[in-house]
Protein backbone atom coordinates (compact mmCIF):
# COMPACT_ATOMS: atom_id res chain seq x y z
CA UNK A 1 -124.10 14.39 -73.87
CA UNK A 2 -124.32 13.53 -77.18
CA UNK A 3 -127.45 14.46 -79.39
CA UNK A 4 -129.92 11.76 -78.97
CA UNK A 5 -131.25 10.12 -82.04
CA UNK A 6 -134.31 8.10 -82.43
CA UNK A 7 -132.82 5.60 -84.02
CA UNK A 8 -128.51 5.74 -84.54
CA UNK A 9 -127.73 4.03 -87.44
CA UNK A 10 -124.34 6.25 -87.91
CA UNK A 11 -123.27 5.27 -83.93
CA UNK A 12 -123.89 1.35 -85.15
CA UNK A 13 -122.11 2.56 -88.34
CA UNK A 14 -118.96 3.17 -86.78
CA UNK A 15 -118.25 -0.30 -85.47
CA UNK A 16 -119.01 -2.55 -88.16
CA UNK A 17 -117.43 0.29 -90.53
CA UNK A 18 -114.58 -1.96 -92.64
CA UNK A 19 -116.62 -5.27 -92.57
CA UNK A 20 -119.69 -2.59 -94.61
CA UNK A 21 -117.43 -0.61 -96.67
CA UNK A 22 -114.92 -3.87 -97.58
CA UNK A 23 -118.14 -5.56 -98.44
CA UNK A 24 -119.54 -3.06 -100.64
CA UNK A 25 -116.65 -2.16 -102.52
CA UNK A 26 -116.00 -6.23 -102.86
CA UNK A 27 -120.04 -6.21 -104.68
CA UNK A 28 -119.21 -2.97 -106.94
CA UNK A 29 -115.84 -4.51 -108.18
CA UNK A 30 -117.81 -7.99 -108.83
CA UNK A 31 -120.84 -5.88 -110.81
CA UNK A 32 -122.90 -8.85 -109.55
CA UNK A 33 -125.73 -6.73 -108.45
CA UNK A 34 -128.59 -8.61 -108.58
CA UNK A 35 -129.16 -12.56 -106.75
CA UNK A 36 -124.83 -12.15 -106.56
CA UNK A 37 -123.41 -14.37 -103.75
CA UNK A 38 -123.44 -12.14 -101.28
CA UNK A 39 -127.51 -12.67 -101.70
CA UNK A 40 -126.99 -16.20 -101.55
CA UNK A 41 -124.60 -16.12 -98.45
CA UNK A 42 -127.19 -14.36 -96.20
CA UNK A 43 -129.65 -16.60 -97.47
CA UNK A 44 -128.21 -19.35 -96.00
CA UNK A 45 -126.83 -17.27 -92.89
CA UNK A 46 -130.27 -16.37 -91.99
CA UNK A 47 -131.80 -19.80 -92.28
CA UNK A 48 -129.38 -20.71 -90.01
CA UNK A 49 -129.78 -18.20 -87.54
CA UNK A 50 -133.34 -18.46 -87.33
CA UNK A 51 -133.81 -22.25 -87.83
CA UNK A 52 -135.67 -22.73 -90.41
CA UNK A 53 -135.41 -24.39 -94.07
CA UNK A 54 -136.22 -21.37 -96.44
CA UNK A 55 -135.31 -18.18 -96.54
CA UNK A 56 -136.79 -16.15 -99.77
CA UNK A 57 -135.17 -12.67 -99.85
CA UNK A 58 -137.23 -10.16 -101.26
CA UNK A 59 -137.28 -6.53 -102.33
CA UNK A 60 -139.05 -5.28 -99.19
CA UNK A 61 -141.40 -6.03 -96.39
CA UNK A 62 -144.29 -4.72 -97.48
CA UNK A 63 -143.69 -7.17 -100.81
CA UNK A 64 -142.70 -10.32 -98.77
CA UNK A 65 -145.88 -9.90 -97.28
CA UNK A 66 -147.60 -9.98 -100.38
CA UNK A 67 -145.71 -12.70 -101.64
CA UNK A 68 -146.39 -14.74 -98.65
CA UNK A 69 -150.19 -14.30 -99.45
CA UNK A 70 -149.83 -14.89 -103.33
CA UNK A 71 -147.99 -18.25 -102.55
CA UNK A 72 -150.67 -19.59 -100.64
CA UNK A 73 -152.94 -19.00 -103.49
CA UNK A 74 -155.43 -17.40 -101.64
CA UNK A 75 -158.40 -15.59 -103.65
CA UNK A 76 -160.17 -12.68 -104.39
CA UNK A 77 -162.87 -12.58 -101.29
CA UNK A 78 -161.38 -14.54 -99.01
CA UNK A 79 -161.27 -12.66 -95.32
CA UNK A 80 -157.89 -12.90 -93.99
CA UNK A 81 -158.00 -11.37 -89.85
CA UNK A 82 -155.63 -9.22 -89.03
CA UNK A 83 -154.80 -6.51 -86.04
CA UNK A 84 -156.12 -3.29 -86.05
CA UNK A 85 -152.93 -1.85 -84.41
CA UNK A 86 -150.40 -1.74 -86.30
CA UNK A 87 -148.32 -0.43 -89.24
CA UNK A 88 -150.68 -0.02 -92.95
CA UNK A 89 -148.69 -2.48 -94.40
CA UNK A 90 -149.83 -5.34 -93.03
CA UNK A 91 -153.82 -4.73 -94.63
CA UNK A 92 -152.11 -2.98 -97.30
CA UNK A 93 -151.23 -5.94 -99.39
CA UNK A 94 -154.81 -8.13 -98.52
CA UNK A 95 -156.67 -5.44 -100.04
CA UNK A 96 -153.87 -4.99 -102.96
CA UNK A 97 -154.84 -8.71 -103.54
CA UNK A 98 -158.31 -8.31 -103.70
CA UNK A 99 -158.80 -10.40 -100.32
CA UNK A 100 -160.95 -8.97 -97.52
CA UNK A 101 -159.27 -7.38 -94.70
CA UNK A 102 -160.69 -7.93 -91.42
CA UNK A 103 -159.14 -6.14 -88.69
CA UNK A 104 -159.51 -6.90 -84.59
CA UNK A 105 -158.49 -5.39 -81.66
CA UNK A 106 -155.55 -6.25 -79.70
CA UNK A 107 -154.66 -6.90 -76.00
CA UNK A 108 -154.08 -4.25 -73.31
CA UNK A 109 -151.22 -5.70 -72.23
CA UNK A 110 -149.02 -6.26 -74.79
CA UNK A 111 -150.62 -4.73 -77.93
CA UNK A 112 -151.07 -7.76 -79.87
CA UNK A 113 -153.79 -9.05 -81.48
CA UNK A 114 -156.50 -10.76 -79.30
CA UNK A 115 -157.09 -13.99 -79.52
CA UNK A 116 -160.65 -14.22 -78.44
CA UNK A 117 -161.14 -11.63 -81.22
CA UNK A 118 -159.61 -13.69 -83.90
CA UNK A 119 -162.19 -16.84 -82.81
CA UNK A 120 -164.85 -14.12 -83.31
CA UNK A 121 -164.20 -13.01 -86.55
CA UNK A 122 -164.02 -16.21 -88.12
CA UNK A 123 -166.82 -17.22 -90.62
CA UNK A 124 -166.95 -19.45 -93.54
CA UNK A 125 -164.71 -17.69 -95.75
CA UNK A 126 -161.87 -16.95 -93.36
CA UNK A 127 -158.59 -18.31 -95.09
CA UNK A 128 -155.67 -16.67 -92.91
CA UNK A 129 -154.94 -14.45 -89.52
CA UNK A 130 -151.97 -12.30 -90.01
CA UNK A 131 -150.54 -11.76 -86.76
CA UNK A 132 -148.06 -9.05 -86.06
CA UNK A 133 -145.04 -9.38 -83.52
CA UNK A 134 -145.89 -5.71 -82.49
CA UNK A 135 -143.23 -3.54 -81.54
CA UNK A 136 -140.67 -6.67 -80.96
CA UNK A 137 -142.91 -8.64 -78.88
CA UNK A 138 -144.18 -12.34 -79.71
CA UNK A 139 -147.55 -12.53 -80.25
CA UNK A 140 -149.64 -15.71 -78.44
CA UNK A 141 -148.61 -18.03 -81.47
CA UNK A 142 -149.69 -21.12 -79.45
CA UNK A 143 -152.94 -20.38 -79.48
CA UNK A 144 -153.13 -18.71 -82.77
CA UNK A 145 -151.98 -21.94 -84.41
CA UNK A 146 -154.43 -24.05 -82.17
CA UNK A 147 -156.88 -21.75 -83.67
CA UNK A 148 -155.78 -22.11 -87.42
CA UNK A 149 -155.13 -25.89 -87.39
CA UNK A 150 -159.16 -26.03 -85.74
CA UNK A 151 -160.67 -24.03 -88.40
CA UNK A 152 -158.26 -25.13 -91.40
CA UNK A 153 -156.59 -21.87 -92.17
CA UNK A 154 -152.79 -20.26 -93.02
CA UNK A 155 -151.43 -18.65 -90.31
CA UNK A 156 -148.97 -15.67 -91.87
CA UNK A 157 -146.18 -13.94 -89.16
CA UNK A 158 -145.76 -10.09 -89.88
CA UNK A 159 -142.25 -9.84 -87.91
CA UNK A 160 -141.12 -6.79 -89.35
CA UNK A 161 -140.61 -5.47 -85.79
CA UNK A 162 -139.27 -9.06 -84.35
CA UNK A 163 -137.01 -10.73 -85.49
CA UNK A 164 -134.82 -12.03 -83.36
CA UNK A 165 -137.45 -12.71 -80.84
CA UNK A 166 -137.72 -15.88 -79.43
CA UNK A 167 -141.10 -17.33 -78.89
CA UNK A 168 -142.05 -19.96 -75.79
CA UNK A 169 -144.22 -22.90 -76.60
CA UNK A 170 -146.30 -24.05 -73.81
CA UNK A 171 -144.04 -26.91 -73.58
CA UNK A 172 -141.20 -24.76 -72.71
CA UNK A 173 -139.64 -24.92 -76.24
CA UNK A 174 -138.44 -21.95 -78.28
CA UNK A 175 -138.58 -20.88 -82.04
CA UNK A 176 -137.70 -17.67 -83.52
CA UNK A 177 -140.82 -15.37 -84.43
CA UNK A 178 -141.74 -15.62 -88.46
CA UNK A 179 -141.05 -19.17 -88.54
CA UNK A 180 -143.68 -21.00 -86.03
CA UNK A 181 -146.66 -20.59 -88.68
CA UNK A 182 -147.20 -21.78 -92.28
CA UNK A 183 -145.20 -18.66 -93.40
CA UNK A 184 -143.21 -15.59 -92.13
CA UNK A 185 -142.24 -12.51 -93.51
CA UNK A 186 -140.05 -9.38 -92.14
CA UNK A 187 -138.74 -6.24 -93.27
CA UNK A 188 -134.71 -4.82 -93.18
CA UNK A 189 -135.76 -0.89 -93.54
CA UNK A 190 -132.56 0.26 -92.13
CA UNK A 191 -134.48 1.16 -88.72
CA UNK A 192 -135.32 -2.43 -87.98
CA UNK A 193 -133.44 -4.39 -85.39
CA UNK A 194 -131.49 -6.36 -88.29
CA UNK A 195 -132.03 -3.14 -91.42
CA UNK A 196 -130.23 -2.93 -94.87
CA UNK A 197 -129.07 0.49 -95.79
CA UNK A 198 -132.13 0.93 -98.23
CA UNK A 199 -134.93 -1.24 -98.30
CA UNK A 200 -135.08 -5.35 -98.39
CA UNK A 201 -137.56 -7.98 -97.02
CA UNK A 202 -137.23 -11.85 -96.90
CA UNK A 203 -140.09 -14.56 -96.73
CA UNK A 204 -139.47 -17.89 -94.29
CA UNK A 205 -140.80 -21.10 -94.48
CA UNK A 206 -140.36 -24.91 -93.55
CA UNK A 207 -142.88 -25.67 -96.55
CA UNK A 208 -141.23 -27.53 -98.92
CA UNK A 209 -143.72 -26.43 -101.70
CA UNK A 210 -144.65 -22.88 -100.73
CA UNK A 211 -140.99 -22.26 -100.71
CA UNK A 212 -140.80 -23.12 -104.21
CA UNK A 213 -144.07 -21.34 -105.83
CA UNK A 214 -142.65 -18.48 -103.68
CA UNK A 215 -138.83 -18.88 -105.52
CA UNK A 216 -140.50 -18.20 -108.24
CA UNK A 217 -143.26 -15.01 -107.63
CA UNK A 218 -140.14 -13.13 -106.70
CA UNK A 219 -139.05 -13.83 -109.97
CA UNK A 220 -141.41 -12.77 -112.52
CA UNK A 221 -142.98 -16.50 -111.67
CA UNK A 222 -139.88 -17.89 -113.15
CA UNK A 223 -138.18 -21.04 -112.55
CA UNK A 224 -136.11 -21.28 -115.96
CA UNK A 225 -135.53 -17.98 -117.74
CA UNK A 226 -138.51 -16.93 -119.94
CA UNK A 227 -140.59 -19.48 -118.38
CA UNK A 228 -143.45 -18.25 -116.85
CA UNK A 229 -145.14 -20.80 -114.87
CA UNK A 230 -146.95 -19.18 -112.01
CA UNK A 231 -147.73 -15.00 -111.85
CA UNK A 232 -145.53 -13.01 -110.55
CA UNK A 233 -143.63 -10.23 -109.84
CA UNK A 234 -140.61 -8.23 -109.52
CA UNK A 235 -139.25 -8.43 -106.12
CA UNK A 236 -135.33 -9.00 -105.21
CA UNK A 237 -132.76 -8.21 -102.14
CA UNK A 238 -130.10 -6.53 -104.26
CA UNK A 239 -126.50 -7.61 -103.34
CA UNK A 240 -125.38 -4.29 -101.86
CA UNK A 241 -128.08 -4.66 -99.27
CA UNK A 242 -127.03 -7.99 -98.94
CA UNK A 243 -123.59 -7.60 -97.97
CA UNK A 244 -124.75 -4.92 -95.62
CA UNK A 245 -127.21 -7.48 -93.73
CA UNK A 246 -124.40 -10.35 -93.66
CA UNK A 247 -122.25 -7.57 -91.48
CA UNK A 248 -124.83 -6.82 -89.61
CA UNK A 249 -126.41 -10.57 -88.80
CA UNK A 250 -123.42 -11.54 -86.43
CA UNK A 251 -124.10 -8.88 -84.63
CA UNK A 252 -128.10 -9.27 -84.05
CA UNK A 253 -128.30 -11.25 -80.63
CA UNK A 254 -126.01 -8.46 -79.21
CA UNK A 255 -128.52 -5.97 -80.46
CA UNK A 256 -131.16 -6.99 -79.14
CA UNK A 257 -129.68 -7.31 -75.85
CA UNK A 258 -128.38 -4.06 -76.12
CA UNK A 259 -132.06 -2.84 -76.72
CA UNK A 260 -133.60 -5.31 -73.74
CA UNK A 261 -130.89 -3.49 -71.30
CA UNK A 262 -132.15 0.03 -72.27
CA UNK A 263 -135.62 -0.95 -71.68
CA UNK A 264 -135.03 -2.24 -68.10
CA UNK A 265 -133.62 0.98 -67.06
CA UNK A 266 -136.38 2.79 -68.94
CA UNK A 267 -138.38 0.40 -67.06
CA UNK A 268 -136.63 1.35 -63.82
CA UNK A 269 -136.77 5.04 -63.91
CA UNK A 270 -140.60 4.55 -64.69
CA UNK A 271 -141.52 1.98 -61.77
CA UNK A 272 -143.06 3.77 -59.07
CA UNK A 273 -145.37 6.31 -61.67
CA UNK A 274 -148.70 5.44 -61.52
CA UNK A 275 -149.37 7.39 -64.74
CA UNK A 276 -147.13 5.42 -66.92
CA UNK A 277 -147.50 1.81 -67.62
CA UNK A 278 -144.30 0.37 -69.25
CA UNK A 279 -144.12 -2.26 -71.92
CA UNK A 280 -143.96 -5.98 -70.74
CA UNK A 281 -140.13 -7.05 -69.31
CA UNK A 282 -139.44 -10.42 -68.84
CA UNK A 283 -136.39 -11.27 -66.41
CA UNK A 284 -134.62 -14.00 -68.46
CA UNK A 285 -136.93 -13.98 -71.26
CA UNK A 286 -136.20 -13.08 -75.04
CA UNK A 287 -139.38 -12.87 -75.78
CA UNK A 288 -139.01 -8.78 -76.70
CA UNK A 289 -136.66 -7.73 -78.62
CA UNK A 290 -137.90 -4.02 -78.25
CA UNK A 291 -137.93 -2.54 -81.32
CA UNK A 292 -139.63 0.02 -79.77
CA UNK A 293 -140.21 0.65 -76.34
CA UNK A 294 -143.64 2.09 -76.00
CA UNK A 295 -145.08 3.76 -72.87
CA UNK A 296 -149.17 4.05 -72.21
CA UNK A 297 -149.50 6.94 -70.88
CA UNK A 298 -152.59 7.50 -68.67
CA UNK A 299 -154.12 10.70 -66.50
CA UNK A 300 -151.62 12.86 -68.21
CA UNK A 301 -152.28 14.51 -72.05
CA UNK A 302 -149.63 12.42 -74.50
CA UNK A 303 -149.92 14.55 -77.19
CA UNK A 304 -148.48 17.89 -75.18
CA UNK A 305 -145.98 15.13 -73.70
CA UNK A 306 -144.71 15.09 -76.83
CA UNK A 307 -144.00 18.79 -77.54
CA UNK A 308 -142.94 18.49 -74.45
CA UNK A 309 -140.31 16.28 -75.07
CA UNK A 310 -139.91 17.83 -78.89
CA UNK A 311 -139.14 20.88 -77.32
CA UNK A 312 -135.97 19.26 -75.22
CA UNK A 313 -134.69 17.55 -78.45
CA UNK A 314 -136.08 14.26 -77.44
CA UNK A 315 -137.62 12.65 -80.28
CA UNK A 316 -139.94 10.05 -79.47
CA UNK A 317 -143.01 8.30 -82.11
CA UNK A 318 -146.76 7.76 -81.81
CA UNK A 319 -147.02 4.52 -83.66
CA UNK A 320 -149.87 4.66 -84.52
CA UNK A 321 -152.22 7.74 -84.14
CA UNK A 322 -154.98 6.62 -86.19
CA UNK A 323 -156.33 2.78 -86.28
CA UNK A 324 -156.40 1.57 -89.24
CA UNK A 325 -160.34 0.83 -88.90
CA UNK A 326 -160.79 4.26 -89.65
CA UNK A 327 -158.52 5.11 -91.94
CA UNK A 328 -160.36 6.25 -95.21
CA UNK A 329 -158.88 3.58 -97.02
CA UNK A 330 -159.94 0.66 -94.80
CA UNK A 331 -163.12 1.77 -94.04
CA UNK A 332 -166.10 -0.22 -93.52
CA UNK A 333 -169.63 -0.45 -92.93
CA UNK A 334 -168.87 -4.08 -90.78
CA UNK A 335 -166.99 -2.29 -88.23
CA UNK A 336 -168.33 -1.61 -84.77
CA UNK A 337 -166.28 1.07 -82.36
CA UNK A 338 -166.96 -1.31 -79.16
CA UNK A 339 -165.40 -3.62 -81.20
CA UNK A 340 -161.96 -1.76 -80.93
CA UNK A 341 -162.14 -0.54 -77.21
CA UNK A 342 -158.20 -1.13 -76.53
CA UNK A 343 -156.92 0.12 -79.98
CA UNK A 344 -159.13 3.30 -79.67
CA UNK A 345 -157.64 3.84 -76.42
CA UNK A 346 -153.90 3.03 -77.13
CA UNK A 347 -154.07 5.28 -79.88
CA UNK A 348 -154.70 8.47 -78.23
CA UNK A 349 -152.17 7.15 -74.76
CA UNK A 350 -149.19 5.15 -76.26
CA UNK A 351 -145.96 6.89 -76.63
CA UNK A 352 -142.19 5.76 -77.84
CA UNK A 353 -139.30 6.72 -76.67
CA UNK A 354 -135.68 6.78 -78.49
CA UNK A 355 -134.66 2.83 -78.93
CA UNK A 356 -131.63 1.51 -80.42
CA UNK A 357 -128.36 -0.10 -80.09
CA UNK A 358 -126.01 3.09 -79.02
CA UNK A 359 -128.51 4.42 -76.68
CA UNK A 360 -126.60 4.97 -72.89
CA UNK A 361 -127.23 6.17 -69.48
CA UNK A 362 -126.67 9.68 -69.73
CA UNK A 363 -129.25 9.72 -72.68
CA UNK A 364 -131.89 7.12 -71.27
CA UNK A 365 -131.26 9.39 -67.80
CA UNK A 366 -132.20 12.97 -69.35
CA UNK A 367 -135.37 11.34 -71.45
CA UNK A 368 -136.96 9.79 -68.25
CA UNK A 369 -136.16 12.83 -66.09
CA UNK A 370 -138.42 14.70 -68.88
CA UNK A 371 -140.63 12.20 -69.09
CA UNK A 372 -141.11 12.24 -65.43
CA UNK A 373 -141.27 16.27 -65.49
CA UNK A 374 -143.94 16.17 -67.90
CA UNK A 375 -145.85 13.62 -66.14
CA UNK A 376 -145.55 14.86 -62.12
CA UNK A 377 -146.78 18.32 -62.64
C-alpha cells in the first residue's frame, strides 16, 4: 500500500507534470513575474468557470478577505457576524480592520453557521455576516441573503474550503459558492481543492463598482501608476502561481468528484456505527465538495483516536480544537458559553480523516478498519 498522505499534492503532481513544468519554465523565460498573462488568463478562466463577472486575484486568502471588507468601505466599529467554527482567518482580518467581530455558533448538522444565530446577533450597527462554506459544504445562502437584503447589510462568502461547490436556490437553481452574495473570496494554499504551489487568493464579484475600488486596493489603491486614489495595499497572484492554477483549473470538477467518491465509501464503511456520525452526502448533489471529510465522533475519546490512528501512520486533523470565542485574541466580555453549545461540543468530538484527489480503496479500507478498531472496543 502506498504511504498515505493527508493531503497528496506529489500523486496530483505526477499527472499534470508537463502542462506545470512547460508552464513555469514558459513564465521564467518571459521574466513577466508579476500581473504577466498567465495572471490575466486565469482571470478570465476562473470567471468563466464559476460564472461570475469579476475575478480579482490576490496575494492570498487571508488578504482577499480583507480586501473584500476594505472595498465595501466598511468602518472602524461596525459588527460584522461571523462563525465561531472555523479557521482564524476569517475574524482575523475584521479585527485587523478595526471592525467588531462577532462570532455565532453553527449547526449540528453541517457545521455552518446558524442562521437563527445570525438574526440574533444583529443590532444597529451590524454591517456584514461572513459566512464560511465550512469544510466544502454550502452554507444556507438563501436565507442568509433573505436576512441581509431585510436588515440592509453586505453579505461576504469565505470559500476558502469550497470552491467548486455548487449551491441550490430554493427555486432549484444553482450558483457556485463565493459568488451568490455581494462579494466572495477564496484561498489557493496548495492544500485547497483548486491550490497554487505557494500561496494566492482571488476576490469575486458581479458588482460593477466594488470590482473596481477592489482593482485598485490590490494595487497600492492605484488605477494609473503613482496615482493613489483610494488606500491600499500590496496584494498580487504572482504569475508562477498563476500558471500553476490555469493547469490545475481544467481539472477541478474531476477533483472534486474524486473527493465526493472517497467520502461515500468513507461514508459506507462508517454506516452502521452508532458512535460515528459522518458528514452530510447528498446522492446527486454537488453541494460538498469535501475538502475535508470530518467525522463527529461521539461515546468514544477523539483525542486517543487520534494517537490511535498517529500511531498506524494515519494522519488525520482536528480542525479546530479551540473556538475561536476563546481564543486569547478574540476574547470578550459579550460572549456567553450557552451561546456556543454546538461549537463547544464539535470541538472536543470532530475528527478528519486523509482527503484528497489520489486517495484509493486500499488506503480509505485500512483508515476505516482503524477507525472502526478504535471505536468498537
Amino acid at each position: 500500500m502506498r504511504k498515505i498522505q493527508m493531503v497528496d499534492l506529489k500523486g496530483q503532481y505526477e499527472k499534470i507534470k508537463d502542462q506545470v513544468n512547460t508552464g513555469v519554465m514558459s513564465v521564467i523565460e518571459s521574466t513577466a513575474f508579476i500581473n504577466g498573462p498567465e495572471v490575466h488568463s486565469f482571470q478570465k478562466e476562473l470567471e468563466s468557470y464559476l460564472g461570475v463577472k469579476h475575478v480579482i486575484p490576490c496575494a492570498n486568502g487571508t488578504d482577499a478577505l480583507q480586501i473584500a471588507m476594505m472595498g465595501l468601505g466598511l468602518k472602524p466599529g461596525d459588527e460584522v457576524i461571523t462563525t465561531n467554527f472555523t479557521f482564524a482567518a476569517t475574524v482575523e482580518v475584521i479585527a485587523l480592520l478595526n471592525l467588531t467581530p462577532v462570532l455565532v455558533d453553527v449547526n449540528p448538522f453541517d457545521f455552518n453557521i446558524d442562521t437563527e444565530a445570525v438574526r440574533k446577533a444583529i443590532t444597529p450597527k451590524t454591517k456584514a455576516i461572513v459566512p464560511v462554506h465550512l469544510f466544502g459544504l454550502a452554507a444556507n445562502m438563501d436565507e442568509i441573503m433573505a436576512i441581509a437584503k431585510e436588515h440592509d447589510l453586505f453579505v461576504i462568502e469565505d470559500n476558502a474550503q469550497g470552491i467548486g461547490s455548487n449551491y441550490m436556490h430554493s427555486d432549484g437553481s444553482k450558483a457556485k459558492t463565493g459568488t451568490i452574495g455581494h462579494v466572495g473570496t477564496t484561498s489557493f494554499f496548495p492544500s485547497k481543492n483548486l491550490g497554487c504551489y505557494g500561496d494566492g487568493g482571488a476576490i469575486f464579484t458581479n458588482d460593477d463598482d466594488l470590482a473596481h475600488t477592489i482593482r485598485g486596493v490590490v494595487n497600492h489603491g492605484m488605477y494609473e501608476r503613482y496615482h493613489h486614489d483610494v488606500v491600499g495595499v500590496n496584494s498580487r497572484l504572482d504569475s508562477m502561481q498563476a500558471t500553476v492554477l490555469r493547469a490545475k483549473l481544467p481539472h477541478l470538477d474531476t477533483y472534486n468528484n474524486a473527493r465526493r467518491d472517497a467520502a461515500r465509501k468513507y461514508t459506507a464503511a462508517f454506516a452502521s456505527n452508532t458512535k460515528i456520525i459522518t458528514p452530510l452526502v447528498c446522492d446527486n448533489c454537488d453541494c460538498h465538495v469535501f475538502h475535508q471529510y470530518t467525522l463527529v465522533i461521539k461515546d468514544a475519546n477523539r483525542d486517543e483516536l487520534v494517537k490511535h490512528l498517529q500511531s498506524n501512520d494515519i494522519p488525520c486533523g482536528v480542525y479546530y480544537p479551540i473556538p475561536l470565542h476563546l481564543q486569547k485574541a478574540y476574547a470578550d466580555e459579550r460572549y456567553n458559553e450557552d451561546d456556543f453549545k454546538v461549537t463547544n461540543q464539535l470541538v472536543k468530538e470532530c475528527i478528519s480523516l486523509p482527503m484528497h484527489t489520489e486517495l484509493d480503496d486500499e488506503q480509505i479500507k485500512f483508515i476505516t478498519d482503524h477507525v472502526l478498531e478504535f471505536v468498537n472496543r
